[in-house]
N, C-alpha and C. Protein backbone atom coordinates (compact mmCIF):
# COMPACT_ATOMS: atom_id res chain seq x y z
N UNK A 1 0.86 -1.18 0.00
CA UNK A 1 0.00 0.00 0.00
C UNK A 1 0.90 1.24 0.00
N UNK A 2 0.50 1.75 -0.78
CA UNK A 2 1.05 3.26 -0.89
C UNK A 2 0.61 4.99 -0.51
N UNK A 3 1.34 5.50 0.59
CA UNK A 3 0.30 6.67 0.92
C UNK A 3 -0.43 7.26 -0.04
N UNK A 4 -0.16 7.54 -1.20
CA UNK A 4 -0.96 8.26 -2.32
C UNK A 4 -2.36 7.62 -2.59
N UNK A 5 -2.38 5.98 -2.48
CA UNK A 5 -3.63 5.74 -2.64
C UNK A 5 -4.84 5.78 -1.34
N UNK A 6 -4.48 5.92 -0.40
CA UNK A 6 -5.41 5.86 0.74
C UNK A 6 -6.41 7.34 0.97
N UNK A 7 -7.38 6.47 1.12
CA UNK A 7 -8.47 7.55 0.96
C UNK A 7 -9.56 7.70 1.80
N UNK A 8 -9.84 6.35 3.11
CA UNK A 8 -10.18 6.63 3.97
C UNK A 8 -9.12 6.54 5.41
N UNK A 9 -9.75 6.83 6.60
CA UNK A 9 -9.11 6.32 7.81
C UNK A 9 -8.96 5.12 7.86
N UNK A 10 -9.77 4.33 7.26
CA UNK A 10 -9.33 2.91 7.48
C UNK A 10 -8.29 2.45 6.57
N UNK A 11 -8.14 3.02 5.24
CA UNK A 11 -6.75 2.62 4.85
C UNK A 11 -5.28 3.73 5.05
N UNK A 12 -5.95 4.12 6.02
CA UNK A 12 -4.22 5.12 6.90
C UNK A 12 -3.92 4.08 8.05
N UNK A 13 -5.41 3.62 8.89
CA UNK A 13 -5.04 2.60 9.51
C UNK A 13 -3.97 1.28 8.93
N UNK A 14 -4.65 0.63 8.14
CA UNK A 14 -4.45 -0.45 7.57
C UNK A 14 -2.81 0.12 7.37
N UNK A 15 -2.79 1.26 6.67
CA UNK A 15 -0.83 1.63 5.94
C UNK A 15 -0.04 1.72 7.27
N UNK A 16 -0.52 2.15 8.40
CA UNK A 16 0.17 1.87 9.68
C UNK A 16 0.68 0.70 10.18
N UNK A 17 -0.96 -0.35 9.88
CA UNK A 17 -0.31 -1.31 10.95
C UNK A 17 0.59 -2.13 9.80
N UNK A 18 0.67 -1.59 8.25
CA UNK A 18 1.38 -2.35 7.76
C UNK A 18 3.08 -2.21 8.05
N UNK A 19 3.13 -0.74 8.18
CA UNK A 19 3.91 -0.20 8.67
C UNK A 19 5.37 -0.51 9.92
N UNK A 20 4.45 -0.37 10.63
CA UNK A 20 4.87 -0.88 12.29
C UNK A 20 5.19 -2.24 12.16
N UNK A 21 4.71 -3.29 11.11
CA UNK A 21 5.36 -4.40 10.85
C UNK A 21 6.82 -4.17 10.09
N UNK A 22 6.71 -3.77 9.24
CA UNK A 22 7.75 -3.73 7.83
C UNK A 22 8.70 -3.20 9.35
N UNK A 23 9.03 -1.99 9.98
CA UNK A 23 9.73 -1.69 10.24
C UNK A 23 9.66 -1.63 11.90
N UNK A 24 9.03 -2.91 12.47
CA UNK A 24 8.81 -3.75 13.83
C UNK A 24 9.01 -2.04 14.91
N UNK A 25 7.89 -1.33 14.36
CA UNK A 25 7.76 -0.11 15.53
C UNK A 25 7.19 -1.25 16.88
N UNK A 26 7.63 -0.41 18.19
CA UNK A 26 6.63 -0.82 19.04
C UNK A 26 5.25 -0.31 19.06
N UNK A 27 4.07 -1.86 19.45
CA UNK A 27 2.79 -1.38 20.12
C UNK A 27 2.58 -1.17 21.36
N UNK A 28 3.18 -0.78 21.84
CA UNK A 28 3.06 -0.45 23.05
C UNK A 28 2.29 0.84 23.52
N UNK A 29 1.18 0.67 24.00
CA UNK A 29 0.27 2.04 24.09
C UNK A 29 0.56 3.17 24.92
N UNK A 30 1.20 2.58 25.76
CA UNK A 30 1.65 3.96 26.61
C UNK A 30 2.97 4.44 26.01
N UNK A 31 3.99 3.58 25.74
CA UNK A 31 4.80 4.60 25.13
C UNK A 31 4.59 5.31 23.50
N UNK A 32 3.70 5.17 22.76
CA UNK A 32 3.12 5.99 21.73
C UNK A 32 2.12 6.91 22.08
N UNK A 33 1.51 6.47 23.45
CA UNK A 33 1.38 7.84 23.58
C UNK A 33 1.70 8.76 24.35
N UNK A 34 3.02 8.44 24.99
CA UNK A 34 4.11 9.68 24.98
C UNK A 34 5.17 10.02 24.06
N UNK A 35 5.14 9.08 22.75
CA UNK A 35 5.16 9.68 21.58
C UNK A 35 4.74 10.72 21.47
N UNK A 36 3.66 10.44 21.00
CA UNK A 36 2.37 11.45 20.19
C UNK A 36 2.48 12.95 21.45
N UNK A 37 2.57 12.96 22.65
CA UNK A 37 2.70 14.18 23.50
C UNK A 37 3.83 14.70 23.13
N UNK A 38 5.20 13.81 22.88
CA UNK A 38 6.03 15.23 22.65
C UNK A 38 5.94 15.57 21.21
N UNK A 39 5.39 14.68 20.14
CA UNK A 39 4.95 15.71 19.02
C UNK A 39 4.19 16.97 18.80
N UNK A 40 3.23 16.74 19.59
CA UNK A 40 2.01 17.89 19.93
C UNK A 40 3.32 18.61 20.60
N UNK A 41 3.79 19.17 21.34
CA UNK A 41 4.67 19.88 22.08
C UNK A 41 5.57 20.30 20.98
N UNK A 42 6.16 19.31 19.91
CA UNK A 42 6.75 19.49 18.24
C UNK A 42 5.85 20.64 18.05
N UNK A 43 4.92 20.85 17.88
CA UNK A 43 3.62 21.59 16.87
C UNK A 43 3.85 22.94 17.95
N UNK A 44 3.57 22.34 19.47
CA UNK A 44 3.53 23.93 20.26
C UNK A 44 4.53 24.44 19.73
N UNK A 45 6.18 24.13 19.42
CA UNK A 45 7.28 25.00 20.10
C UNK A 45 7.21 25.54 18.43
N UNK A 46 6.96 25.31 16.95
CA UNK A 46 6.60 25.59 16.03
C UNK A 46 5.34 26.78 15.85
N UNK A 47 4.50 26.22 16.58
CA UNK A 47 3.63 27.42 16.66
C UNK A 47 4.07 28.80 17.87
N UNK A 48 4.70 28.38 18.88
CA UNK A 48 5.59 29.55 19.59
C UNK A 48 6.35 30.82 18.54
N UNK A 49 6.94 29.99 18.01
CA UNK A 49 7.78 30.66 16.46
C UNK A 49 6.79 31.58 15.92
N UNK A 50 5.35 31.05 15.48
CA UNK A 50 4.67 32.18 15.27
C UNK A 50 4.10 33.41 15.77
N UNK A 51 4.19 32.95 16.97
CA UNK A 51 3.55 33.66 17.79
C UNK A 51 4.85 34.70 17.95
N UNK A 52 6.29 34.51 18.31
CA UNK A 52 6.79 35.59 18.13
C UNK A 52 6.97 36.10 17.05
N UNK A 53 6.73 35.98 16.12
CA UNK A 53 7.11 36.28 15.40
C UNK A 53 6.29 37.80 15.10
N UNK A 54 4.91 37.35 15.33
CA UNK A 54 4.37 38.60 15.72
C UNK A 54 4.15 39.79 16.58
N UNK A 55 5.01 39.39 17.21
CA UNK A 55 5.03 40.44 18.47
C UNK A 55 6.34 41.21 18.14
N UNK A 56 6.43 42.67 18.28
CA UNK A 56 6.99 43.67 17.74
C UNK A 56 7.99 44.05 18.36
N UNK A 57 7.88 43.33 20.10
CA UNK A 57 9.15 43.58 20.67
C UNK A 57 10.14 42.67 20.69
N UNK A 58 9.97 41.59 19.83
CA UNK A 58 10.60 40.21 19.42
C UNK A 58 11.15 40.42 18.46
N UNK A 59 10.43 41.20 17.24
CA UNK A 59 11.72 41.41 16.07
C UNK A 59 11.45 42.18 15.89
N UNK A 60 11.97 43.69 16.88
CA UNK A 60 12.89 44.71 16.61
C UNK A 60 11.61 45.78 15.51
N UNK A 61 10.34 45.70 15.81
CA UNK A 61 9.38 46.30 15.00
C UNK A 61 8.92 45.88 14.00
N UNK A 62 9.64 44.99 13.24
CA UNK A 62 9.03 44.27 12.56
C UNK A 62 8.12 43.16 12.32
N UNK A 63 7.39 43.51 12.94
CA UNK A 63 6.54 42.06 13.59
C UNK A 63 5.38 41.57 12.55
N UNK A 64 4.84 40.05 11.87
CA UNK A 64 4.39 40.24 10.84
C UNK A 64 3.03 40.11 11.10
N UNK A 65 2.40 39.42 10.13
CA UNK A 65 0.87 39.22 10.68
C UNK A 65 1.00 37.55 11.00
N UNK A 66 -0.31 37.34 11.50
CA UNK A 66 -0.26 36.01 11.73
C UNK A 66 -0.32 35.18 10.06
N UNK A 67 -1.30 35.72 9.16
CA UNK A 67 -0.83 35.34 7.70
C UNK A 67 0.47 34.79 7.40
N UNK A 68 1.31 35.51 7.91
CA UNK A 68 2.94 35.55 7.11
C UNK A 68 3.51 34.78 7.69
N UNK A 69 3.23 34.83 9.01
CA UNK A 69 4.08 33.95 10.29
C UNK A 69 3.93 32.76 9.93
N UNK A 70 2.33 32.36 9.52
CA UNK A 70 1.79 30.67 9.71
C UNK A 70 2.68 30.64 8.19
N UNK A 71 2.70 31.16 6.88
CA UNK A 71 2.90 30.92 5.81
C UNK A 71 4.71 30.50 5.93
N UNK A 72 5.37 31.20 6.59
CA UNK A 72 6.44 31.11 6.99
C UNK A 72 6.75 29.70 7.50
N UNK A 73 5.97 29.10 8.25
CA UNK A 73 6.29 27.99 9.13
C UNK A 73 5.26 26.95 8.66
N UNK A 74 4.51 26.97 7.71
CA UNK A 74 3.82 26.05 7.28
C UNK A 74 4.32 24.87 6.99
N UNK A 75 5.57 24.31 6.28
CA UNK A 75 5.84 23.26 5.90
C UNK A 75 5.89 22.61 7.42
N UNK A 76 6.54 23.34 8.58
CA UNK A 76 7.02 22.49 9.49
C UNK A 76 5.77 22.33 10.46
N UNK A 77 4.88 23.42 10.58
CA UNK A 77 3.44 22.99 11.34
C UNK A 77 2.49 21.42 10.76
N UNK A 78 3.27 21.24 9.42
CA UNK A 78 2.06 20.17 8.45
C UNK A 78 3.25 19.21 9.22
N UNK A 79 4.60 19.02 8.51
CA UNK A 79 5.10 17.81 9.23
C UNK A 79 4.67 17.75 11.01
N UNK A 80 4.90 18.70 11.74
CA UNK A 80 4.55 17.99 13.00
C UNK A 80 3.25 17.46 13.50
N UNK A 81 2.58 18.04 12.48
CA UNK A 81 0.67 17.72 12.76
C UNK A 81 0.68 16.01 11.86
N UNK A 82 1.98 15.91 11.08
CA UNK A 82 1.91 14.53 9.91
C UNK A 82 1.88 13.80 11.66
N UNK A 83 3.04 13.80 12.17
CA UNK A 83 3.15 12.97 13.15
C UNK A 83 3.14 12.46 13.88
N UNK A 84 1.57 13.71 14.47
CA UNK A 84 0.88 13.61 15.22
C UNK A 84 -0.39 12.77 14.93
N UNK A 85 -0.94 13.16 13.64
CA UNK A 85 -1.67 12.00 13.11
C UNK A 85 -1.13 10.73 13.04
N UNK A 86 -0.12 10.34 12.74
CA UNK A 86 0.80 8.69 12.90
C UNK A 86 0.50 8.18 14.02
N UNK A 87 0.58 8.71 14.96
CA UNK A 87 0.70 8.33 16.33
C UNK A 87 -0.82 8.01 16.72
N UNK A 88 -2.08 8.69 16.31
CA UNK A 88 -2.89 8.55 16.34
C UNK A 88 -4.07 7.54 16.05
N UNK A 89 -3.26 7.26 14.44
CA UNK A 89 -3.25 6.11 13.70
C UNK A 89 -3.15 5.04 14.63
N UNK A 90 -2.09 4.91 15.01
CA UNK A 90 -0.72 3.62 15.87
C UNK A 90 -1.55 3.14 17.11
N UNK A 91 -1.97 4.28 17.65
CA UNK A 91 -3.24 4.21 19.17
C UNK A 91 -4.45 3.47 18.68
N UNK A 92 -4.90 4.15 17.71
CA UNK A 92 -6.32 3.40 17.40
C UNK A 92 -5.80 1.88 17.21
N UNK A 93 -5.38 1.64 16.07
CA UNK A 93 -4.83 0.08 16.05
C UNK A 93 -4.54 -0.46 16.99
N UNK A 94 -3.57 0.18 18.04
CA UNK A 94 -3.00 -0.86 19.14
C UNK A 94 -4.26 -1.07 19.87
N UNK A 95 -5.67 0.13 20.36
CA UNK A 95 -6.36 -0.14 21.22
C UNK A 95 -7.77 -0.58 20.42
N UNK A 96 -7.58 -1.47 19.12
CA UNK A 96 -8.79 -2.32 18.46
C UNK A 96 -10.30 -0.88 18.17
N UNK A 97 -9.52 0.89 18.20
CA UNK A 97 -10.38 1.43 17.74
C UNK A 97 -10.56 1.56 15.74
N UNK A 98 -11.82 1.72 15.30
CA UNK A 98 -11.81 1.64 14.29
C UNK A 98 -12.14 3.16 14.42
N UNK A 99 -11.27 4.21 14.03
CA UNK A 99 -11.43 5.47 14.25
C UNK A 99 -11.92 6.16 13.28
N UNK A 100 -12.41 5.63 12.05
CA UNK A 100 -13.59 6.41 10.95
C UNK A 100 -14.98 5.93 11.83
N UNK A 101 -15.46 4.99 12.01
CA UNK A 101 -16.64 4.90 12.99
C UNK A 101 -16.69 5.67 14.37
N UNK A 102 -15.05 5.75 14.96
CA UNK A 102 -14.84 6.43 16.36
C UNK A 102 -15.66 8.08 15.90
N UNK A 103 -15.12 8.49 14.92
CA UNK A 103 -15.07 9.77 14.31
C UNK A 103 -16.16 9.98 14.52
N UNK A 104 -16.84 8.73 13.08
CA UNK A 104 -18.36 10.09 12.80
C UNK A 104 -19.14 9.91 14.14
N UNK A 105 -18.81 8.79 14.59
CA UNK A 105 -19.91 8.88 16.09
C UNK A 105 -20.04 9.92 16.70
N UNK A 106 -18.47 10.32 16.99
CA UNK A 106 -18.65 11.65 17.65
C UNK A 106 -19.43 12.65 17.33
N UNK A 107 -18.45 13.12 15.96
CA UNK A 107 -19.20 14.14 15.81
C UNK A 107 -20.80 14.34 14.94
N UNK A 108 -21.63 13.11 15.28
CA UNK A 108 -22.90 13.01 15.36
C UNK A 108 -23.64 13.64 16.72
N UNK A 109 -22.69 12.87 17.71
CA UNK A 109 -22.57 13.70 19.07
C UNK A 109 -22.69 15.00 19.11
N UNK A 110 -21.75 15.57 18.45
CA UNK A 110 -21.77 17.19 18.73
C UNK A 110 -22.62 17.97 17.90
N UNK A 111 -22.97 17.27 16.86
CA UNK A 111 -24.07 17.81 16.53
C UNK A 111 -25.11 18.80 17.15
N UNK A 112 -25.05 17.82 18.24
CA UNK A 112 -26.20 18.14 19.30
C UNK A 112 -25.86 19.00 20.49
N UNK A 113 -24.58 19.00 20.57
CA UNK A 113 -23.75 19.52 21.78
C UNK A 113 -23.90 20.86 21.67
N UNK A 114 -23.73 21.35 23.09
CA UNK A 114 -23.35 22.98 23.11
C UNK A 114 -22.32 22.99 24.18
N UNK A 115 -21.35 23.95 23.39
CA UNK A 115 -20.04 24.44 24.02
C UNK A 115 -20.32 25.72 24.99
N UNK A 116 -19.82 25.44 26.34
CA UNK A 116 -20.50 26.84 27.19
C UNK A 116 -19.08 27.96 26.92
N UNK A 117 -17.87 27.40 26.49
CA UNK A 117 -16.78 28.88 25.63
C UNK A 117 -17.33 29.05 24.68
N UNK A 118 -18.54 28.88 23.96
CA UNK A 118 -18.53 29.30 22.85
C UNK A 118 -19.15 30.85 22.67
């Protein structure tokens, strides 16, 4: 299987667990998912970058918009969000979730939901 052809969650699943074989990752659930935490923390210290980037006493007045900042750092916000989805992938499989059914359940759920920040 090849990433280009997968087109639902279940065949990102499926390219994972083919994955984690070909190249004997561990299943081990707790340590993937302290994987997957210091990726997300990958994504914070990437999105930090943007955030100064806009602030004017950080670069010297030149501070940009958030537009420019995210456009700036985009390639590396998509890889750390890639790897955060992997990991996500790796969880569902190890813990027998089928996470396109996990999905829409939910957000059939929220459908209905009300957010009191909102």
């Amino acid at each position: 299987m090849f990433p280009n052809e997968m087109r639902t969650l279940q065949d990102f699943q499926e390219f994972h667990r083919w994955l984690d074989e070909q190249k004997g990752f561990s299943d081990d659930v707790f340590l993937n998912m302290m994987l997957l935490s210091g990726e997300v923390g990958e994504v914070a210290q990437v999105l930090k970058k943007v955030h100064h980037m806009q602030d004017p006493r950080r670069t010297e007045g030149e501070a940009q918009t958030l537009e420019e900042a995210l456009a700036a750092h985009r390639d590396d916000i998509g890889q750390e969000l890639a790897d955060c989805l992997a990991y996500i992938f790796k969880l569902a499989n190890y813990t027998g979730v089928d996470l396109q059914r996990a999905y829409l359940a939910k957000m059939e759920k929220n459908l209905d939901r009300t957010w009191k920040y909102k």
